[in-house]
C-alpha atoms as a PDB file:
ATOM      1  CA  UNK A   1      85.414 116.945  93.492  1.00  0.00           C
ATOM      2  CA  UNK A   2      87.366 114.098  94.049  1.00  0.00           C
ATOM      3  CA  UNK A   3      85.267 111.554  92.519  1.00  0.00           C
ATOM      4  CA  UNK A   4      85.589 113.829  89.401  1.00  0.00           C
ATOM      5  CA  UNK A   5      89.702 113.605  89.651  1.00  0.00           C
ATOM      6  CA  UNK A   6      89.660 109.933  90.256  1.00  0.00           C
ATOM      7  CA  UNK A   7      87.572 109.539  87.365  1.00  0.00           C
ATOM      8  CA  UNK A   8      90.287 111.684  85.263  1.00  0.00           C
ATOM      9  CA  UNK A   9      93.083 109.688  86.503  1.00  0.00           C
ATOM     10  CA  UNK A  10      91.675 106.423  86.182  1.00  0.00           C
ATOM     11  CA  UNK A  11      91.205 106.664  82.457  1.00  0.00           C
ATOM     12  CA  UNK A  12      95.033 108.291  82.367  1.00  0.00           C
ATOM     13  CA  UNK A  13      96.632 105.385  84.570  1.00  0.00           C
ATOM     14  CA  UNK A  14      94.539 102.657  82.962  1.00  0.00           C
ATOM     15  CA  UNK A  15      95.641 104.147  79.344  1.00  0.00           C
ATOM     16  CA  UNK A  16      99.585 104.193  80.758  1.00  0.00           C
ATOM     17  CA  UNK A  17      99.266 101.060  82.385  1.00  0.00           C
ATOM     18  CA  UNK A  18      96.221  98.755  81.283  1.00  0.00           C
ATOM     19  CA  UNK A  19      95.644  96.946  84.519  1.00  0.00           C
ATOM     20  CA  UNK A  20      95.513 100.033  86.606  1.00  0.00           C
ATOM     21  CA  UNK A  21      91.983  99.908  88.626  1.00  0.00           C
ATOM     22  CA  UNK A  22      91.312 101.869  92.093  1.00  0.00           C
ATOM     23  CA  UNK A  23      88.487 102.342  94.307  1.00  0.00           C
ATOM     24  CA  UNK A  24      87.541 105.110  96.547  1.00  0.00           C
ATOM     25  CA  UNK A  25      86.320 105.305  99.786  1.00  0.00           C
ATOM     26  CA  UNK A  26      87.571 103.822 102.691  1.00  0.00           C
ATOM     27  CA  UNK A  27      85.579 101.740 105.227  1.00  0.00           C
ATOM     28  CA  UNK A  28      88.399 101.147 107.741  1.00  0.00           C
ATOM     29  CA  UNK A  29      92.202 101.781 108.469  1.00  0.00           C
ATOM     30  CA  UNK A  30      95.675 101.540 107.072  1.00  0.00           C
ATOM     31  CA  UNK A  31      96.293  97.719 106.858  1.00  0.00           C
ATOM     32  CA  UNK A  32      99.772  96.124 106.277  1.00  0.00           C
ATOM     33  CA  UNK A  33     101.148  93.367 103.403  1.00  0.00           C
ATOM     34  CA  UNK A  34     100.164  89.783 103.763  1.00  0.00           C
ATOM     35  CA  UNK A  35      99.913  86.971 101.539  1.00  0.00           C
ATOM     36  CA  UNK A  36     100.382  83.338 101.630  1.00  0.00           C
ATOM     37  CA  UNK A  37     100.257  79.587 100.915  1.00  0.00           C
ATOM     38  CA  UNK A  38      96.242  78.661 100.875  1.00  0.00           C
ATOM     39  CA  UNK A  39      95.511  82.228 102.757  1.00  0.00           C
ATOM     40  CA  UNK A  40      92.142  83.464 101.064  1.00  0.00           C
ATOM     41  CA  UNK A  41      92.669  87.421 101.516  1.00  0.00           C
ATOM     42  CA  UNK A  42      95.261  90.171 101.703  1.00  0.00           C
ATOM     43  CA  UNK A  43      95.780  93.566 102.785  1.00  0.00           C
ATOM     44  CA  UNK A  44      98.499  95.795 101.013  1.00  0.00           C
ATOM     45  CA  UNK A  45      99.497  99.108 103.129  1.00  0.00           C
ATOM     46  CA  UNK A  46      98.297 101.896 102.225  1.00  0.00           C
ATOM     47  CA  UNK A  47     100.378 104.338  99.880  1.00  0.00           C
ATOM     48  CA  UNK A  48     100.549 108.281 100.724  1.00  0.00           C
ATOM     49  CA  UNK A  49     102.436 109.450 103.355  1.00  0.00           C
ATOM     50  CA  UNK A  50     105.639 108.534 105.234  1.00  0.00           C
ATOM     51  CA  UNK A  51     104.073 107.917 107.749  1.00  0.00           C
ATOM     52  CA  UNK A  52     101.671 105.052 107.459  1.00  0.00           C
ATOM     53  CA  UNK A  53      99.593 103.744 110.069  1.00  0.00           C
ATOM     54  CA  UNK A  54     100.539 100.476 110.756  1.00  0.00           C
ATOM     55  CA  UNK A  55      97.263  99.258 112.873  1.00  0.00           C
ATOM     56  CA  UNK A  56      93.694 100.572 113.177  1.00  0.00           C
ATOM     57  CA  UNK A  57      92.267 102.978 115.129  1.00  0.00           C
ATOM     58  CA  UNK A  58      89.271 101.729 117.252  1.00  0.00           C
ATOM     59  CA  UNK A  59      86.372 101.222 115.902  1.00  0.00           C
ATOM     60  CA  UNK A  60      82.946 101.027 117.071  1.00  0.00           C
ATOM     61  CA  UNK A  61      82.035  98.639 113.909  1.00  0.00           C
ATOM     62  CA  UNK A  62      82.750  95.319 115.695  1.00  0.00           C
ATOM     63  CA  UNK A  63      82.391  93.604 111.837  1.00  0.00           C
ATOM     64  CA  UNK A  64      85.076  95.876 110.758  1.00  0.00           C
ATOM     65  CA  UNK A  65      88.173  94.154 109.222  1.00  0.00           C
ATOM     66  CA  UNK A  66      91.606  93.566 111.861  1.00  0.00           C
ATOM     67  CA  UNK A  67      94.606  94.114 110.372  1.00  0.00           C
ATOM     68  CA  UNK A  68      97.897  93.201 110.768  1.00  0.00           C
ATOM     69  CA  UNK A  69     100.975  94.984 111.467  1.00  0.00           C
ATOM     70  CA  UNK A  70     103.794  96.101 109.313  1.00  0.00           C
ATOM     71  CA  UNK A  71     105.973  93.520 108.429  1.00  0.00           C
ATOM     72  CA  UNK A  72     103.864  91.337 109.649  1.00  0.00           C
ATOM     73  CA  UNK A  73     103.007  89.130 106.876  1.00  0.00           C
ATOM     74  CA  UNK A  74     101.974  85.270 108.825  1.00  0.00           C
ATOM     75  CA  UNK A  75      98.826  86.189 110.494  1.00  0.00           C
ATOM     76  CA  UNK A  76      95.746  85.961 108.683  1.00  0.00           C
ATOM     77  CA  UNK A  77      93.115  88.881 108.432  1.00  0.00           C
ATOM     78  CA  UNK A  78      89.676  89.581 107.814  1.00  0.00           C
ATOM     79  CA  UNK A  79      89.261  89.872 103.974  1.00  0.00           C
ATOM     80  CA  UNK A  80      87.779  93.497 103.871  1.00  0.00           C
ATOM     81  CA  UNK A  81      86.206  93.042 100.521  1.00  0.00           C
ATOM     82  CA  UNK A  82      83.632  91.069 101.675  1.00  0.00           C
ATOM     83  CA  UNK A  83      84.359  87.935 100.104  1.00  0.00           C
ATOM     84  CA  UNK A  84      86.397  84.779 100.638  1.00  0.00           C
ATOM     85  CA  UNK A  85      88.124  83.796  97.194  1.00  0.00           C
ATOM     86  CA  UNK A  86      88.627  85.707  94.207  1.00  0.00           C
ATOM     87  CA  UNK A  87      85.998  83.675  92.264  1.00  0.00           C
ATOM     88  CA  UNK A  88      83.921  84.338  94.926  1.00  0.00           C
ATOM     89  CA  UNK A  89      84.010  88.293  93.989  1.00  0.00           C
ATOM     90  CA  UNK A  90      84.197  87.368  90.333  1.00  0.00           C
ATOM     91  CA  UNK A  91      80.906  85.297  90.503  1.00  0.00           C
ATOM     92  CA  UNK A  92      79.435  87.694  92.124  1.00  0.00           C
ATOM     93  CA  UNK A  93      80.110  90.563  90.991  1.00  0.00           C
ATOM     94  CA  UNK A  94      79.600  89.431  87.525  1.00  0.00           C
ATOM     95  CA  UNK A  95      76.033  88.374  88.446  1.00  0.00           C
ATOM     96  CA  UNK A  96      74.873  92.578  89.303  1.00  0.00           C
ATOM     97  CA  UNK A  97      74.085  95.009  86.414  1.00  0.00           C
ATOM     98  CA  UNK A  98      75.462  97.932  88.235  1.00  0.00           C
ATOM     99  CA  UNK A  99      79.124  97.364  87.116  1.00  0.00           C
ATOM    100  CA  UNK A 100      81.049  97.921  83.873  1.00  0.00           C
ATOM    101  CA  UNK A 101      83.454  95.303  82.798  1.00  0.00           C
ATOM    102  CA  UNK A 102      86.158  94.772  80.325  1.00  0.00           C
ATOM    103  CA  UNK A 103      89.354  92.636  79.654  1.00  0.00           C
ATOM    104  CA  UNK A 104      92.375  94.846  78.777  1.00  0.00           C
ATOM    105  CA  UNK A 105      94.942  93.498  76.095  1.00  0.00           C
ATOM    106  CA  UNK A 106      97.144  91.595  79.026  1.00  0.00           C
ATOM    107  CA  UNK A 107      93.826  89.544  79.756  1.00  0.00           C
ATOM    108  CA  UNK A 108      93.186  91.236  83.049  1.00  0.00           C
ATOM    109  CA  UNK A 109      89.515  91.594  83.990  1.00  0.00           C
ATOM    110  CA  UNK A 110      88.437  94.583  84.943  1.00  0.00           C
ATOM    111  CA  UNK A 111      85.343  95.326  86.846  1.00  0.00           C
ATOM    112  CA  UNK A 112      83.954  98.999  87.459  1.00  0.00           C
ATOM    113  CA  UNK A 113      81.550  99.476  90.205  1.00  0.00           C
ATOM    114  CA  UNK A 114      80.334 103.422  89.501  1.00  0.00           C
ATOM    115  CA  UNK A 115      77.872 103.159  92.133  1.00  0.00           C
ATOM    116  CA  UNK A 116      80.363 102.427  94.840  1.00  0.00           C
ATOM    117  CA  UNK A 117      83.370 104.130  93.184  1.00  0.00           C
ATOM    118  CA  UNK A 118      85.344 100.756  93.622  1.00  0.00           C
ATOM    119  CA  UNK A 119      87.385  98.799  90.994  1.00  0.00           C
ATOM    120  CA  UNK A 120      88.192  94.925  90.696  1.00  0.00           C
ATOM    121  CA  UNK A 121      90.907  93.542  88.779  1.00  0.00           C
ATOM    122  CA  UNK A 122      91.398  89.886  88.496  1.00  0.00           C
ATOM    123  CA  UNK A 123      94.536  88.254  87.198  1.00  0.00           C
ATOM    124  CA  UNK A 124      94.111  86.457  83.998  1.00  0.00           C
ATOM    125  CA  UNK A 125      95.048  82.882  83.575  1.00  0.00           C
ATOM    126  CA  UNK A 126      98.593  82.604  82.438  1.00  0.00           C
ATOM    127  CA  UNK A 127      99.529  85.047  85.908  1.00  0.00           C
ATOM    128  CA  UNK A 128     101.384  83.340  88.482  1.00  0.00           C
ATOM    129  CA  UNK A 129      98.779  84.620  91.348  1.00  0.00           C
ATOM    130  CA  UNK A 130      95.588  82.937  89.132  1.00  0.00           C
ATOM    131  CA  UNK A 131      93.345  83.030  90.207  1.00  0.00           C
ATOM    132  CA  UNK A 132      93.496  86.590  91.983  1.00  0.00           C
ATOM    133  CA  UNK A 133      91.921  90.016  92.391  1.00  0.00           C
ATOM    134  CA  UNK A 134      92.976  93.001  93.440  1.00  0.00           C
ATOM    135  CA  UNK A 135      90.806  95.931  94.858  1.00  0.00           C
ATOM    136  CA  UNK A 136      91.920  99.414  94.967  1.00  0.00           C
ATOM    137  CA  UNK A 137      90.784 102.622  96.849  1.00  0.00           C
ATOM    138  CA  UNK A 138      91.902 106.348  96.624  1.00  0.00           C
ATOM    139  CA  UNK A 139      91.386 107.824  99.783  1.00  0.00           C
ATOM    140  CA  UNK A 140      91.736 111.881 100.631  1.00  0.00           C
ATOM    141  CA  UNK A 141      92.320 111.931 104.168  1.00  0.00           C
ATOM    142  CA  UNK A 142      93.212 115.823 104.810  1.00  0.00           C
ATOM    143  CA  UNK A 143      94.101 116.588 101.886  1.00  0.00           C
ATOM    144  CA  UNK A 144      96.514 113.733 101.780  1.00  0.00           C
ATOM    145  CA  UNK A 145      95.482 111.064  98.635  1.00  0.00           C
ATOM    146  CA  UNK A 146      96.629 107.563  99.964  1.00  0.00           C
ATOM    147  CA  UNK A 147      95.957 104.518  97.728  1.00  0.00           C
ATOM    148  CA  UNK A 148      94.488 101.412  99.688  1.00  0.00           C
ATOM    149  CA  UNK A 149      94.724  97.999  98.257  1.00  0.00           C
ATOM    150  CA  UNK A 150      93.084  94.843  99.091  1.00  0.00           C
ATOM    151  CA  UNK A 151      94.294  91.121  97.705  1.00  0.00           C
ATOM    152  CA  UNK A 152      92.539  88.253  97.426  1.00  0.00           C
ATOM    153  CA  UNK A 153      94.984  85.460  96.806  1.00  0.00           C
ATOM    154  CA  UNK A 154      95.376  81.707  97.036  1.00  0.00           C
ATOM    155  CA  UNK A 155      98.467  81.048  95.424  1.00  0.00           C
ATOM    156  CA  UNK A 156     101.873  80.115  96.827  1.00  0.00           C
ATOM    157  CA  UNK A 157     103.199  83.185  99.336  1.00  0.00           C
ATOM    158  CA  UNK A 158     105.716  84.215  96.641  1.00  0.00           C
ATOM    159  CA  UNK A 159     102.912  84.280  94.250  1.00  0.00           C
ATOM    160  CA  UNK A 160     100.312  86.336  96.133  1.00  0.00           C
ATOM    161  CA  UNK A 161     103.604  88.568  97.423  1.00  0.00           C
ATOM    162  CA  UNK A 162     104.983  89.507  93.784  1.00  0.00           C
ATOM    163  CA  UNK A 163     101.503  90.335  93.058  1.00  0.00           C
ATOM    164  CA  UNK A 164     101.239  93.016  95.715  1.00  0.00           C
ATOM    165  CA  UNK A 165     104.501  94.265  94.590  1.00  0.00           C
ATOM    166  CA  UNK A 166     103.321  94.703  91.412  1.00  0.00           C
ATOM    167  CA  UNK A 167     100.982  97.032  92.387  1.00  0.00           C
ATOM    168  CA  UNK A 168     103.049  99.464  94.800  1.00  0.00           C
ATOM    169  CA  UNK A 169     104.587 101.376  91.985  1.00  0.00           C
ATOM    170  CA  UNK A 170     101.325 101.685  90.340  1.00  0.00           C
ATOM    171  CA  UNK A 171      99.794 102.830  93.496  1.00  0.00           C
ATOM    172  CA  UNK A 172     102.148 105.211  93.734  1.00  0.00           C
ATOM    173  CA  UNK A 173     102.100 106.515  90.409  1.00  0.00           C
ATOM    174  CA  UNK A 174      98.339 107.032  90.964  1.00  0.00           C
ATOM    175  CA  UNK A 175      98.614 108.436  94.266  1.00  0.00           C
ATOM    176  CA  UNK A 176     100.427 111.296  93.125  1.00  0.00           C
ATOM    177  CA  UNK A 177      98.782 112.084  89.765  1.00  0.00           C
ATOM    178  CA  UNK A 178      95.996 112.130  92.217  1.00  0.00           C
ATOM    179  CA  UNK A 179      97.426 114.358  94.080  1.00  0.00           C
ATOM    180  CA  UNK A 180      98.374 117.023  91.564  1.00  0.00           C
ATOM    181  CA  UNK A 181      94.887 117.292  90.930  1.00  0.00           C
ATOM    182  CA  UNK A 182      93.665 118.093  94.373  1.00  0.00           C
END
């Protein structure tokens, strides 16, 4: 049911928005904001609920991603994305035939992984955050949609940190046309 909603709202936020991708499905906690100078992967906290966890629960997956904690936005985490650099992701993920990809009129790339209900976007050249991507997830957890974001970023700090604010409104505009439709 909810893969059919997501579905729905994609194609309504992407229409309002252009550069609105998602995922859905989440492998591990809440994780907190972090981006900076040379850092090769960020976490955005998740949107939902006032009440945010700000560090994981424990985890029998000893691969599983560490997060930082709110505010905490020096130390470096485990990109949960499974890949280093944003071209890494690109390169890949343009190699598989499983995805669906298009650039929307702003020249952000937009990959569509229907297999794995997961969404790439990747800033195009003239952003300030080039080369970047951003993957999203919507999550249901009790009933509660949350929107889970994860950066990967090598630009300057203030780069790779207006890029992640960038997205929280459109996370939260997702969220809750998400959640209307639960």
């Amino acid at each position: 049911m909810l893969k059919q909603i997501l579905s729905g709202v994609l194609m309504v936020a992407c229409a309002a928005c252009s550069h609105l991708p998602f995922m859905h499905k989440s492998p591990a906690a809440d994780a907190s904001s972090s981006a900076a100078s040379g850092r090769q992967a960020a976490v955005a906290p998740a949107v939902g609920d006032a009440t945010t966890t700000t560090s994981p629960p424990p985890t029998s997956d000893p691969s599983a991603p560490t997060n930082a904690g709110a505010g905490d936005t020096d130390a470096l985490i485990a990109p949960p994305t499974g890949y280093e650099t944003a071209a890494a992701a690109r390169q890949s993920l343009e190699a598989r035939t499983d995805v669906q990809t298009h650039a929307n009129p702003q020249g952000w790339w937009i990959v569509e992984i229907p297999t794995e209900h997961r969404i790439w976007a990747f800033t195009p050249d003239d952003h300030p955050a080039h080369p970047a991507a951003v993957a999203r997830e919507a999550v249901n957890e009790h009933g509660v949609i949350r929107i889970r974001m994860a950066v990967l970023c090598t630009a300057s700090k203030e780069a790779c940190d207006a890029l992640v604010e960038e997205f929280k409104p459109l996370n939260e505009e997702m969220r809750k046309r998400l959640q209307q439709n639960l």
